[in-house]
Protein backbone atom coordinates (compact mmCIF):
# COMPACT_ATOMS: atom_id res chain seq x y z
CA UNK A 1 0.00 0.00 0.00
CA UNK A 2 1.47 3.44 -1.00
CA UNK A 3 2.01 6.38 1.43
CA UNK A 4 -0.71 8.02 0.29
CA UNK A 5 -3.36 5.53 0.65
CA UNK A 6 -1.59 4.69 4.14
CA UNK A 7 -2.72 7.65 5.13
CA UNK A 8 -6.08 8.02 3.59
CA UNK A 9 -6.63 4.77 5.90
CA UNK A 10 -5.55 5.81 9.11
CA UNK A 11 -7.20 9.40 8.72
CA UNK A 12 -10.45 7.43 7.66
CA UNK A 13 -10.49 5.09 10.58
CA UNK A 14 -9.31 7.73 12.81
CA UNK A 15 -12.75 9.90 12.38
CA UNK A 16 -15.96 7.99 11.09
CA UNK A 17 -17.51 11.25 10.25
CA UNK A 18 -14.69 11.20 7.30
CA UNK A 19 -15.22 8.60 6.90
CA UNK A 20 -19.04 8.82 6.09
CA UNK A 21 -18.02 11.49 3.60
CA UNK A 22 -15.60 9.96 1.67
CA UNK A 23 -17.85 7.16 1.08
CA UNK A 24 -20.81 8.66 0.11
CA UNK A 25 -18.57 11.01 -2.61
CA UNK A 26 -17.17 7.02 -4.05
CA UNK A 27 -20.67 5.68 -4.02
CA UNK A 28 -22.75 8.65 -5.33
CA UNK A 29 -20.23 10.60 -7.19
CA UNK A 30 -21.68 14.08 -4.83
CA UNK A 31 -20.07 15.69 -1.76
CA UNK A 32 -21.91 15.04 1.37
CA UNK A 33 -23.21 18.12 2.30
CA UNK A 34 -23.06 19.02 6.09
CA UNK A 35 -26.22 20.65 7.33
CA UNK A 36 -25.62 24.50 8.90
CA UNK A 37 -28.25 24.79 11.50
CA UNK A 38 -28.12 28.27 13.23
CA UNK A 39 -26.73 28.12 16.99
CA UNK A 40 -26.51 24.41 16.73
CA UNK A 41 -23.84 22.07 15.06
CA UNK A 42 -24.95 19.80 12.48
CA UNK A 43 -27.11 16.86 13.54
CA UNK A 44 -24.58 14.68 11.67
CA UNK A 45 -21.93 15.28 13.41
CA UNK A 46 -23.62 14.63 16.74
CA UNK A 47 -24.49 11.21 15.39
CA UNK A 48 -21.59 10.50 14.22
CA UNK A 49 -19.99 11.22 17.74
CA UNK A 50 -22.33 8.71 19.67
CA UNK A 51 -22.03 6.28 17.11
CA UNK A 52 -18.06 6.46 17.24
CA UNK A 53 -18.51 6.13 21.39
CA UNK A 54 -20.60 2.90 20.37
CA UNK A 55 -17.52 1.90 19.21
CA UNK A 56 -15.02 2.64 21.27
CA UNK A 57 -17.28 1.24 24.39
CA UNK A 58 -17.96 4.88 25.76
CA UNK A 59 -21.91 4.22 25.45
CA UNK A 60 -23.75 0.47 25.20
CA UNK A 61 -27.22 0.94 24.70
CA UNK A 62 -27.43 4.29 22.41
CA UNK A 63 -31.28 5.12 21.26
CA UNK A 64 -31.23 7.93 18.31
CA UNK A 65 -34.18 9.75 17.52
CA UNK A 66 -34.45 12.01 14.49
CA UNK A 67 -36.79 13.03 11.80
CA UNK A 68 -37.69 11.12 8.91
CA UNK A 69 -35.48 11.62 6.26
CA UNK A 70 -32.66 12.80 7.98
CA UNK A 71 -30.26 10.39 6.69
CA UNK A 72 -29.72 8.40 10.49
CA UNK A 73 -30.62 5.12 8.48
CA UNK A 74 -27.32 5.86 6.39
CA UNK A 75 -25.20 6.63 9.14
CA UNK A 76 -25.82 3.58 10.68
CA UNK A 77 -25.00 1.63 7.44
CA UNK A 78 -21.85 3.14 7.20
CA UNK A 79 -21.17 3.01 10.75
CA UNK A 80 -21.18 -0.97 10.19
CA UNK A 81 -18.87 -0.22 7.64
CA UNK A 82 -16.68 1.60 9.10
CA UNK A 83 -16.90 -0.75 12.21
CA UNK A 84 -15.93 -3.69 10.00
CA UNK A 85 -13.47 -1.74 8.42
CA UNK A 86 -11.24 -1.78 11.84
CA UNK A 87 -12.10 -5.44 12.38
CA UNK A 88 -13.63 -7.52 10.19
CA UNK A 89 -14.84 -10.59 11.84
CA UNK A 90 -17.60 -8.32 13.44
CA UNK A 91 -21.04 -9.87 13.68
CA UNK A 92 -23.74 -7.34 13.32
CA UNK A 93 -27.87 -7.96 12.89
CA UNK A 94 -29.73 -5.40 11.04
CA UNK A 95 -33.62 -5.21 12.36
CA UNK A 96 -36.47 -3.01 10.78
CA UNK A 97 -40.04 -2.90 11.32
CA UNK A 98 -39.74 -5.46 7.99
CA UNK A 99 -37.38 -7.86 6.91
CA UNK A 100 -37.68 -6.59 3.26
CA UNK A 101 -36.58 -3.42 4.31
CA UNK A 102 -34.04 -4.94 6.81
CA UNK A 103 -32.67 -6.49 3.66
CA UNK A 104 -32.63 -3.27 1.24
CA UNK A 105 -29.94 -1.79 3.69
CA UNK A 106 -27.98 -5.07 4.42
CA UNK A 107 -27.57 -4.98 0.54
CA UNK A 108 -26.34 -1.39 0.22
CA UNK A 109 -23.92 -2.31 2.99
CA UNK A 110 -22.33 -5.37 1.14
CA UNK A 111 -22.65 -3.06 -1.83
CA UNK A 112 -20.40 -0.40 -0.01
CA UNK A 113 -17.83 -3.11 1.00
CA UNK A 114 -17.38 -4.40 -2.41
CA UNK A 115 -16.28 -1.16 -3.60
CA UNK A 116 -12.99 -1.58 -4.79
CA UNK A 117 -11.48 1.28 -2.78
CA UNK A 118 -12.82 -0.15 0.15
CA UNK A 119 -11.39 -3.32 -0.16
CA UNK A 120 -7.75 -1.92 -1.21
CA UNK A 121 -7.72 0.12 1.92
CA UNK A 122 -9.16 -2.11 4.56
CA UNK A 123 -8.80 -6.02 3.00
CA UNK A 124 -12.24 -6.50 3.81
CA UNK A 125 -13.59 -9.53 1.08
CA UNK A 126 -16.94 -10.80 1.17
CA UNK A 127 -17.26 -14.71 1.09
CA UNK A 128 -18.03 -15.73 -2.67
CA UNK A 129 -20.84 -17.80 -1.37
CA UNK A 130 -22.81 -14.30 -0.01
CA UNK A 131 -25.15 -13.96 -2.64
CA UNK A 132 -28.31 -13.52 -0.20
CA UNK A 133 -29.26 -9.94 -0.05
CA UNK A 134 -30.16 -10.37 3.69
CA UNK A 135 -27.41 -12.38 4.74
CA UNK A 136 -23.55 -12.26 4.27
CA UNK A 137 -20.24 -13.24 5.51
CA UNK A 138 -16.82 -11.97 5.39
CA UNK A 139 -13.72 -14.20 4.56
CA UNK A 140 -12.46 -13.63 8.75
CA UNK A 141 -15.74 -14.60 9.77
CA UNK A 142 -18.27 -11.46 10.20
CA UNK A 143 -21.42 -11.57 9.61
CA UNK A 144 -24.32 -9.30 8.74
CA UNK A 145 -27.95 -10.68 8.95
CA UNK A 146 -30.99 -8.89 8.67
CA UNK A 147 -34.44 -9.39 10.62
CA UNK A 148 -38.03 -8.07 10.75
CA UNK A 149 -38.59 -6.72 14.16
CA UNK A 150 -41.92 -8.87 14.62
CA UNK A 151 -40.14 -12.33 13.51
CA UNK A 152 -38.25 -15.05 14.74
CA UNK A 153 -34.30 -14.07 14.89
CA UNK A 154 -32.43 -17.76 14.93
CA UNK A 155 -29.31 -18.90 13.85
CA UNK A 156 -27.81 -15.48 14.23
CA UNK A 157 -25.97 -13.41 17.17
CA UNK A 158 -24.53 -10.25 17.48
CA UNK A 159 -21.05 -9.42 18.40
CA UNK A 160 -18.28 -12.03 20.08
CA UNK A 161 -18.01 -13.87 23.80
CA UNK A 162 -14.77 -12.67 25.46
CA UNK A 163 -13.38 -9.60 23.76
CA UNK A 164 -12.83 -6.30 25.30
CA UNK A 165 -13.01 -4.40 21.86
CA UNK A 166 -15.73 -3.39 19.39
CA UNK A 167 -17.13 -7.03 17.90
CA UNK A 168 -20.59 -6.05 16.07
CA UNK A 169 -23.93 -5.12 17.58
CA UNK A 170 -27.68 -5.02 17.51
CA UNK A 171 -28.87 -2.05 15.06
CA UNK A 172 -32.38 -1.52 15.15
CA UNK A 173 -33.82 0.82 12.51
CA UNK A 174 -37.27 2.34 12.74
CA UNK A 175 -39.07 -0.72 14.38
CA UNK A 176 -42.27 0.34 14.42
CA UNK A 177 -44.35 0.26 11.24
CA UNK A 178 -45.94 3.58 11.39
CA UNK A 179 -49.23 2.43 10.30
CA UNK A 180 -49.79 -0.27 12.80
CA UNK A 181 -47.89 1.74 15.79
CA UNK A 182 -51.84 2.68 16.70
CA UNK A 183 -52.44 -0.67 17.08
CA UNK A 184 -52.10 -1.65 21.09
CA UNK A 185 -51.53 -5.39 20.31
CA UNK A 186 -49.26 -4.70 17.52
CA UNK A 187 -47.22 -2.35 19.26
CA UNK A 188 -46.79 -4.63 22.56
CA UNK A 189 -46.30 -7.39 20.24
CA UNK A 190 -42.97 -5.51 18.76
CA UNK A 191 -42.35 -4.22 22.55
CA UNK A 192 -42.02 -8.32 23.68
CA UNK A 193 -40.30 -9.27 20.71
CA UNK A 194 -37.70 -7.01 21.34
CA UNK A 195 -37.36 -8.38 24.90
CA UNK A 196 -37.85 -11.86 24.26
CA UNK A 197 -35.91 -12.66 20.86
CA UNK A 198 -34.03 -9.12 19.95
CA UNK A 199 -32.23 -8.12 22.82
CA UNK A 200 -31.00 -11.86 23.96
CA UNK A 201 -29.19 -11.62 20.68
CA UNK A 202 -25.99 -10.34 22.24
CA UNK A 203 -23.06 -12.95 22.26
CA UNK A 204 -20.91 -10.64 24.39
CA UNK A 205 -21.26 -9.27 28.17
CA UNK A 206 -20.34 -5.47 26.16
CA UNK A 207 -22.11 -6.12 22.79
CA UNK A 208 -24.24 -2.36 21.93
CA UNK A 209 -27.56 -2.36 21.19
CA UNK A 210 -27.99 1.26 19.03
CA UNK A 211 -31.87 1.88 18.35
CA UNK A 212 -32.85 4.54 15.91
CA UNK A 213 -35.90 6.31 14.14
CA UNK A 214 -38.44 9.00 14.71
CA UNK A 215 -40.82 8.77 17.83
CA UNK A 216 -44.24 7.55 16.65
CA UNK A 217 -46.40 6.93 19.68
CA UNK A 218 -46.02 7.99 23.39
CA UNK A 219 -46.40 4.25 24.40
CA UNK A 220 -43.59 3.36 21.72
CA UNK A 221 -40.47 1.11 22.26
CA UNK A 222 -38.46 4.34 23.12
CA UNK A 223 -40.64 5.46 25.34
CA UNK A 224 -40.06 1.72 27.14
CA UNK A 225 -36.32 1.41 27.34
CA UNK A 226 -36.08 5.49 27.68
CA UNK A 227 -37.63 4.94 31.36
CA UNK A 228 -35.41 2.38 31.94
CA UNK A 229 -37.89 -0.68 31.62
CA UNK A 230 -35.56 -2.97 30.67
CA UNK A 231 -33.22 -2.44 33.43
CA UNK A 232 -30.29 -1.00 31.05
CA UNK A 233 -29.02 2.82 31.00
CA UNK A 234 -29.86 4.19 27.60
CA UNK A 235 -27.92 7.12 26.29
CA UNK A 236 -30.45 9.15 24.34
CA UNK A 237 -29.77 11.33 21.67
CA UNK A 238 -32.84 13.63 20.70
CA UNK A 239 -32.30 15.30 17.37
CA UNK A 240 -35.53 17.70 16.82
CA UNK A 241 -36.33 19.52 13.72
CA UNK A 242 -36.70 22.99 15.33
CA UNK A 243 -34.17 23.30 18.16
CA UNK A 244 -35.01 24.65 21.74
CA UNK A 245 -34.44 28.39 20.91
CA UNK A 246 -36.21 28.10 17.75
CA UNK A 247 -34.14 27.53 14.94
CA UNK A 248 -34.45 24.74 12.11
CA UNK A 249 -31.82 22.34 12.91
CA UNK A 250 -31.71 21.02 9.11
CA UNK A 251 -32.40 24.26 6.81
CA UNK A 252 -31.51 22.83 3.62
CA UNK A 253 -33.76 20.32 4.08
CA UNK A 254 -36.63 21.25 6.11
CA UNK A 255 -36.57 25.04 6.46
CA UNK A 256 -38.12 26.81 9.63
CA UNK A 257 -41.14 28.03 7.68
CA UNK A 258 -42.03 25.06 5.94
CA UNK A 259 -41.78 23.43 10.00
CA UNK A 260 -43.49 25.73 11.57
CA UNK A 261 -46.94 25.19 8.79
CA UNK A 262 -46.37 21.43 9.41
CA UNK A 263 -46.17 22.25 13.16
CA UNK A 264 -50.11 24.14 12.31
CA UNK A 265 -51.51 22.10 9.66
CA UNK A 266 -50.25 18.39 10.93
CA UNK A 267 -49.72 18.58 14.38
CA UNK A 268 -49.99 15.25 15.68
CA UNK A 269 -47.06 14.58 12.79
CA UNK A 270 -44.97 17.67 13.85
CA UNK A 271 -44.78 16.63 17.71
CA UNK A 272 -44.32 13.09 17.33
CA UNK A 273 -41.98 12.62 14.10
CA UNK A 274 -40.26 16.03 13.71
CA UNK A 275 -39.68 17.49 17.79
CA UNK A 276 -39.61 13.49 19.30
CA UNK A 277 -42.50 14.08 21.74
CA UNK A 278 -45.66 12.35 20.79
CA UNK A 279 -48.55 14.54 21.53
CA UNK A 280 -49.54 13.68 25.49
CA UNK A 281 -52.72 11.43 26.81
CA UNK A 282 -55.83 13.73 26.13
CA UNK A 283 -54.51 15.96 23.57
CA UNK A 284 -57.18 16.45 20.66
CA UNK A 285 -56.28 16.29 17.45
CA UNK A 286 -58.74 18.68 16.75
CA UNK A 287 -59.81 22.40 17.93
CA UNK A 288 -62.80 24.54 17.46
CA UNK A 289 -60.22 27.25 16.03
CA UNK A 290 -60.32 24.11 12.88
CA UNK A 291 -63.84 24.76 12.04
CA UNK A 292 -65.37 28.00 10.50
CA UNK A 293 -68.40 28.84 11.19
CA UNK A 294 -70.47 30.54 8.78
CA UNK A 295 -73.41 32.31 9.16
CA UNK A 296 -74.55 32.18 5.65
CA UNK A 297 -74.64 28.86 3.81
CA UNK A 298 -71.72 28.59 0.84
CA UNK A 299 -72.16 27.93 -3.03
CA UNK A 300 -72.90 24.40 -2.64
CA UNK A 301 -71.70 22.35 -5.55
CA UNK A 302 -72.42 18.88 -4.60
CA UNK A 303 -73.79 17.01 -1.80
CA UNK A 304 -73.11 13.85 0.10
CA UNK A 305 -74.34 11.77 2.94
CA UNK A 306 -71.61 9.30 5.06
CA UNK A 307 -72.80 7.29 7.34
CA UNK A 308 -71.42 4.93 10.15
CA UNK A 309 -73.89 2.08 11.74
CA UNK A 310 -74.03 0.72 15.17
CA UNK A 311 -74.05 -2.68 16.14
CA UNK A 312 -76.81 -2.10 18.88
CA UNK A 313 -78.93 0.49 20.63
CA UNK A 314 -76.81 0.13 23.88
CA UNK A 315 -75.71 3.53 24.98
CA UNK A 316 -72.16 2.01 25.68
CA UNK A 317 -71.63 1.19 21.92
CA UNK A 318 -71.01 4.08 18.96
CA UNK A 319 -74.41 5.47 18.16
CA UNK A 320 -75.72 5.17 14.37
CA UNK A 321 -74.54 8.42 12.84
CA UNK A 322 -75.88 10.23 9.12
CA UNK A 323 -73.61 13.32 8.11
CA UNK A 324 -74.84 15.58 5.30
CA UNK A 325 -72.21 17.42 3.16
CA UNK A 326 -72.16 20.17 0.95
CA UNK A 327 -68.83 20.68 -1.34
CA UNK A 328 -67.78 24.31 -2.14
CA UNK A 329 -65.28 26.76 -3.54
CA UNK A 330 -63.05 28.53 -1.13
CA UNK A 331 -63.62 32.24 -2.19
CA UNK A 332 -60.67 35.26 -1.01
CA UNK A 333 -62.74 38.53 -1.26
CA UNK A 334 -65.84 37.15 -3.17
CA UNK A 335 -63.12 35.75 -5.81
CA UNK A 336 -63.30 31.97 -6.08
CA UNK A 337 -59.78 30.20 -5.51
CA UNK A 338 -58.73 27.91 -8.42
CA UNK A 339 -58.50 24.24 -7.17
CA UNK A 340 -59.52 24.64 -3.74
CA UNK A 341 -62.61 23.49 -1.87
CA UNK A 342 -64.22 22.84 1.32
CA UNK A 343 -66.81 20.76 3.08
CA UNK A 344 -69.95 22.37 4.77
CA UNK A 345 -71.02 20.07 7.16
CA UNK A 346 -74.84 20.61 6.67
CA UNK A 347 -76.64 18.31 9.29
CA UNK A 348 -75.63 15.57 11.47
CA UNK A 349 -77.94 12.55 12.75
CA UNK A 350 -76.76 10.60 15.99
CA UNK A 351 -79.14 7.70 16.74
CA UNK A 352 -79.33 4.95 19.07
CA UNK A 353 -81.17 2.00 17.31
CA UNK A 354 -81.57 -1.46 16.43
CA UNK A 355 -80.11 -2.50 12.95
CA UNK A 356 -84.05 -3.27 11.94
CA UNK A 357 -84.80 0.22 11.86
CA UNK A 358 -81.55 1.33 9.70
CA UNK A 359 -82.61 1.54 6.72
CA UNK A 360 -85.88 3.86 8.10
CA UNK A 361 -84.01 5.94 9.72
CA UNK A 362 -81.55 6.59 6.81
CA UNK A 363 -84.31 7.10 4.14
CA UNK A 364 -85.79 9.72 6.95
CA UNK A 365 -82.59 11.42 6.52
CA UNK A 366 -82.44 11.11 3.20
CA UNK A 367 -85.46 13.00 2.67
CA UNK A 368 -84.67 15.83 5.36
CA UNK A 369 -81.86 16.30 3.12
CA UNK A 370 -83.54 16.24 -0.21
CA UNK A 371 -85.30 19.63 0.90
CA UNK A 372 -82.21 21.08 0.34
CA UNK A 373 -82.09 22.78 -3.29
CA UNK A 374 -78.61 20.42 -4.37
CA UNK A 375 -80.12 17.11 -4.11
CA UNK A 376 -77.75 14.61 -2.80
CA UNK A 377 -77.80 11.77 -4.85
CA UNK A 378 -75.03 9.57 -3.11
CA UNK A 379 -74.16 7.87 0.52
CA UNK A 380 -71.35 6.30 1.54
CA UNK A 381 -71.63 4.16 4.21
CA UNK A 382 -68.80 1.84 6.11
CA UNK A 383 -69.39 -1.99 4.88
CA UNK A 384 -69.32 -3.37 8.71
CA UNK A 385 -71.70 -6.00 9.39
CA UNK A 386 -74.76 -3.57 10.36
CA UNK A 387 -73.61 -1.50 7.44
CA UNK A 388 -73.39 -4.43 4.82
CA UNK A 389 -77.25 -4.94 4.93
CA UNK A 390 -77.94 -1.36 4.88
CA UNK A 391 -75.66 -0.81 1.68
CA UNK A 392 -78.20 -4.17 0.46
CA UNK A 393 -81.01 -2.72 0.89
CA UNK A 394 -80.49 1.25 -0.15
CA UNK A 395 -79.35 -0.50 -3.69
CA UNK A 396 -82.91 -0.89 -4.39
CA UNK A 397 -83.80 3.24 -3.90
CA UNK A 398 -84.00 5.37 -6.89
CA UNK A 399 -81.98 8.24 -7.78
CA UNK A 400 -79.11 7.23 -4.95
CA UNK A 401 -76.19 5.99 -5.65
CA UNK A 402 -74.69 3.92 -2.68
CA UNK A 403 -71.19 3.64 -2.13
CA UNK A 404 -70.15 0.30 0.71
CA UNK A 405 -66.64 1.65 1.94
CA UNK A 406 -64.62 -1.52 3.35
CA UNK A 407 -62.12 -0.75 6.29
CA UNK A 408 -58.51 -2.84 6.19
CA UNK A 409 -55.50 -3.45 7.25
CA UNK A 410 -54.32 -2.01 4.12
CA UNK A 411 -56.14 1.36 4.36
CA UNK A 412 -54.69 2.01 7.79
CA UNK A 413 -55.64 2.10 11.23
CA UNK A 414 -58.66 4.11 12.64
CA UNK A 415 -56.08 6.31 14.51
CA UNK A 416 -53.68 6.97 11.99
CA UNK A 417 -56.92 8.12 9.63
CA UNK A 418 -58.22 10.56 12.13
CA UNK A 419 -54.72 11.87 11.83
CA UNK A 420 -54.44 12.00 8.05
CA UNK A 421 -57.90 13.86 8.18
CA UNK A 422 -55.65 16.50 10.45
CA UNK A 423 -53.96 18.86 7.54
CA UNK A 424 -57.29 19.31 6.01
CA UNK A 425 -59.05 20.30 8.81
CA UNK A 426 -56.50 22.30 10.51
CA UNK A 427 -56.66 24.16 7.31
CA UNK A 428 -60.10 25.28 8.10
CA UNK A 429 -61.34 22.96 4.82
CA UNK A 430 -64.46 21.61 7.19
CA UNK A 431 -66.89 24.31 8.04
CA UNK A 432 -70.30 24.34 9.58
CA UNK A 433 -73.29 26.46 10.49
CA UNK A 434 -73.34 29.12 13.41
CA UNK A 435 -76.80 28.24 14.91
CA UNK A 436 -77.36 25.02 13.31
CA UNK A 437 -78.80 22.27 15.99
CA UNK A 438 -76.26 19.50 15.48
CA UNK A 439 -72.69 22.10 15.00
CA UNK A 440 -72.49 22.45 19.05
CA UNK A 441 -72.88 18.43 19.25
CA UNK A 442 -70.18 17.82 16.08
CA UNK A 443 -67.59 20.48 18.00
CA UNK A 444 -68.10 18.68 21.16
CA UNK A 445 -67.02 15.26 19.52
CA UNK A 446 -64.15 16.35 17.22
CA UNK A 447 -62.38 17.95 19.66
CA UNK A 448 -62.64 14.79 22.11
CA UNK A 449 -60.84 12.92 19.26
CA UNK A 450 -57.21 12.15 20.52
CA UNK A 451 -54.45 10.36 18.57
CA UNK A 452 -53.93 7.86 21.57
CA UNK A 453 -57.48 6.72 21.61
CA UNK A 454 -58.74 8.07 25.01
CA UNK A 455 -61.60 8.99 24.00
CA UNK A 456 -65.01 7.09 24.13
CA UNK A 457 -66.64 7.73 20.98
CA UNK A 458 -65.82 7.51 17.02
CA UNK A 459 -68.70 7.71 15.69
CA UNK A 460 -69.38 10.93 14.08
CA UNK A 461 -65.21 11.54 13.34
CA UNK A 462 -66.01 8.40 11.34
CA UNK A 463 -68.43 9.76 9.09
CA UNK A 464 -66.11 12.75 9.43
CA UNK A 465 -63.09 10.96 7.55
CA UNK A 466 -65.01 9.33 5.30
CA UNK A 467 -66.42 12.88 3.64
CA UNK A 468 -62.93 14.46 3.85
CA UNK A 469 -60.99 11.51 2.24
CA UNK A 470 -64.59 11.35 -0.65
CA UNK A 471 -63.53 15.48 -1.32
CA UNK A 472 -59.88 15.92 -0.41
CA UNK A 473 -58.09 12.63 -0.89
CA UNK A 474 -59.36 10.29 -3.43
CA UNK A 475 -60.94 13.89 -5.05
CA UNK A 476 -63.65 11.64 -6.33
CA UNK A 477 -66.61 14.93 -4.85
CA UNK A 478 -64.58 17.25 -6.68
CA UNK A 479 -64.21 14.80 -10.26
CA UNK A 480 -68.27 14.54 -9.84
CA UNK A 481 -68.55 18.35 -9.96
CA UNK A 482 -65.81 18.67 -13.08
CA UNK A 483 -67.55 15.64 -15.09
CA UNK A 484 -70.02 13.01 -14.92
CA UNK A 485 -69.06 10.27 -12.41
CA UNK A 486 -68.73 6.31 -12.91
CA UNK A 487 -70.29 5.17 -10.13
CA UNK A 488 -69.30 1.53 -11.07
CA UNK A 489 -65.93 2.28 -10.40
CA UNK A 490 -66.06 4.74 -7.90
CA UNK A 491 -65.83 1.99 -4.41
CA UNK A 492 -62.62 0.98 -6.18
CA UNK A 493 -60.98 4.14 -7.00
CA UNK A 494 -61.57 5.14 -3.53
CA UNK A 495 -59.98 2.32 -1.81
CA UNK A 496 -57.20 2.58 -4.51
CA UNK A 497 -56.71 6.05 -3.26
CA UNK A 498 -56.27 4.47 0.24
CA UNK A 499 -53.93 1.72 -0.60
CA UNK A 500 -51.84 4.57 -2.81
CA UNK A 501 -51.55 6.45 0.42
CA UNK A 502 -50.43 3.54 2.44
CA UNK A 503 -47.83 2.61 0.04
CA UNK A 504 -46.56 6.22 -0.08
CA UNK A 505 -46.37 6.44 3.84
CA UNK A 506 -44.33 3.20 4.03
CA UNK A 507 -42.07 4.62 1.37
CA UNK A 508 -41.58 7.47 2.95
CA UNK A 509 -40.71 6.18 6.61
CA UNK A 510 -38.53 3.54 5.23
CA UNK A 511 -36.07 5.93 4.00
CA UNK A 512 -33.66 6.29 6.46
């Protein structure tokens, strides 16, 4: 080895933020580029400085939280190495919320230390016989294996027995999936997997466990091992988006403006993923500052009923509930604004009754609203077992079109709805009348609505979400103003519109 790469090594191995640098510029072909937070130093290099006392046995149980997006999940990658770099029979286990994503960075970490600059400066050779993308091997021995965080871990360990230096570790990136975190028995399920089959992982007495992703939930894993609950002394480091005196801590990337609307339009978001501190037990999603009330009834352009079914009459259950909507154009100074609407919520029907009387109670409500001069010719109602012979039966009526809306795994949790609903509200998109009888009753329930699930009722939030994601999310109120509507396909394009979401939202959180 010449001089000159001599020294490239030691200076590399000497300082892993360098190292980070260098090999994003050979893998990418671009200069890392440092963020320049005001008052603060860059988040990177305080990651890089816990992750290097990971490794030099300063700090063995490290938990990193940071925004999505922030580039932690690479840091980590190249902290393994970097790690492997200085010794290469290091045995490290990779665990995400999935194993397929678990995989996708075990892959660009074999990719990284088959570069060819990386193996003429630290003689690190993968075994020829590593061809799994989950699973690989170097010629002295290391290992890298990666797991889903909900799955069975055998046949793999982390670190060595018996050695006083750096052997591997237990990296655990973003382990909740953000769209079952809601969930309580998914989220204690990931909580006892991590005790019971994660953590006994460790081969060695002073094996690191390093945990890292944004906060999701105030019940999460962090919030678990951060109070000590599994009787080990967690260093924390708590990288928020906007600083405590107020400044953006990554401006080239998410400036203090563009924070501070997130931090009005998307709160629940904001607190939890961007500042690390899920909102608290009893905080609403929802204020009455969210709703306009208007005095005078808007342009209506189309109208909708939604409408979530009981199960029973018994007061302890969600009630029945019929929402009528009216869809409008925002107007600034009388002018209509291109693009944008809102929902009027025009009457509101809680009921306690027995699934017999359903469908005579809906077609009561159904003519209360047809009074109205824009005629509402459709209803969407949830397809839950009440709600499936309802959707039968209003089939038969003429001139309405019923939509049965089916609730999955796929389109998200309840929870995780209310708080996609959130922007659009918050944004004032949801108005109702100032002396109507049913606006005190609708305020009263939305702003009970918490993202934890303390409170006791859904019911009208449901029919809530179901008119904001008709308007604002699948668009398909707005479409059925601009042309005529295929009702045929309709069901299915909204659902599609849910599944889209879902797939952008586990896109988005899986990048590190």
């Amino acid at each position: 080895m010449s001089d000159g790469l001599h020294n490239l090594r030691v200076d590399l191995l000497s300082d892993f933020f360098l190292f980070n640098c260098y090999i994003f510029k050979e893998r990418t072909g671009r200069d890392f580029i440092i963020s320049q937070p005001t008052s603060n130093e860059s988040h990177f290099l305080t990651i890089c400085r816990a992750l290097e006392d990971v490794f030099f046995g300063h700090i063995q149980y490290l938990a990193i939280n940071c925004p999505p997006g922030w580039s932690k999940s690479s840091l980590v990658k190249n902290f393994i190495c970097w790690a492997t770099a200085w010794h290469s029979d290091c045995n490290h286990l990779y665990i995400s919320y999935s194993h397929e994503l678990a995989s996708s960075h075990t892959h660009e970490i074999k990719q990284t230390m088959m570069l060819p600059i990386y193996r003429k400066l630290f003689g690190v050779e993968i075994n020829r016989e590593s061809s799994a993308k989950d699973f690989f091997k170097t010629t002295s021995g290391g290992a890298i294996a990666a797991f889903g965080s909900s799955g069975a871990i055998t046949g793999r360990d982390a670190g060595l027995p018996g050695l006083d230096r750096y052997s591997g570790g237990v990296c655990v990136d973003d382990i909740h999936k953000p769209d079952e975190v809601h969930s309580d028995v998914i989220r204690e399920k990931v909580k006892r997997n991590y005790i019971e089959t994660i953590q006994p992982r460790t081969r060695g007495a002073n094996v690191p466990i390093i945990i890292f992703g944004q906060r999701l939930h105030q019940d999460d894993l962090f919030s678990y091992l951060l109070k000590g609950e599994d009787g080990n002394d967690w260093h924390h480091v708590n990288i928020k988006a906007i600083d405590d005196a107020g400044n953006a801590r990554y401006p080239e990337v998410m400036p203090l403006q563009k924070l501070r609307t997130m931090e009005k339009l998307q709160r629940y978001k904001y607190a939890s993923q961007y500042q690390q501190d899920p909102v608290p037990a009893g905080g609403g999603l929802y204020t009455d500052d969210d709703f306009p009330l208007l005095e005078n009834f808007p342009d209506i352009l189309a109208t909708f009923i939604t409408g979530d079914t009981s199960e029973t009459e018994k007061d302890w259950n969600d009630k029945t509930v019929f929402s009528f909507w009216g869809l409008y154009q925002i107007k600034h100074k009388n002018v209509a604004v291109p693009d944008l609407y809102a929902l009027h919520w025009l009457d509101c029907r809680q009921l306690q009754i027995e699934p017999k009387d359903l469908e005579a109670e809906f077609l009561d409500f159904w003519g209360s609203c047809m009074t109205f001069k824009v005629k509402p010719q459709l209803a969407i109602i949830e397809k839950k077992s009440t709600g499936v012979t309802l959707v039968s039966v209003l089939k038969n009526v003429q001139g309405l079109k019923v939509l049965g809306i089916d609730r999955t795994s796929k389109s998200g949790s309840k929870t995780q709805r209310f708080i996609d609903m959130q922007q659009f509200i918050a944004a004032k998109q949801v108005s109702l009348p100032l002396l109507a009888k049913h606006t005190k009753m609708c305020l009263d329930h939305m702003t009970d609505i918490t993202a934890n699930n303390t409170h006791r009722f859904d019911d009208i939030a449901d029919t809530c979400y179901d008119a904001v994601n008709a308007a604002f999310i699948d668009k398909i109120i707005v479409h059925q103003v601009a042309s005529k509507v295929d009702y045929n396909q309709l069901a299915a394009t909204m659902m599609q519109g849910q599944h889209h979401l879902d797939f952008l939202r586990k896109k988005a959180h899986g990048s590190g």
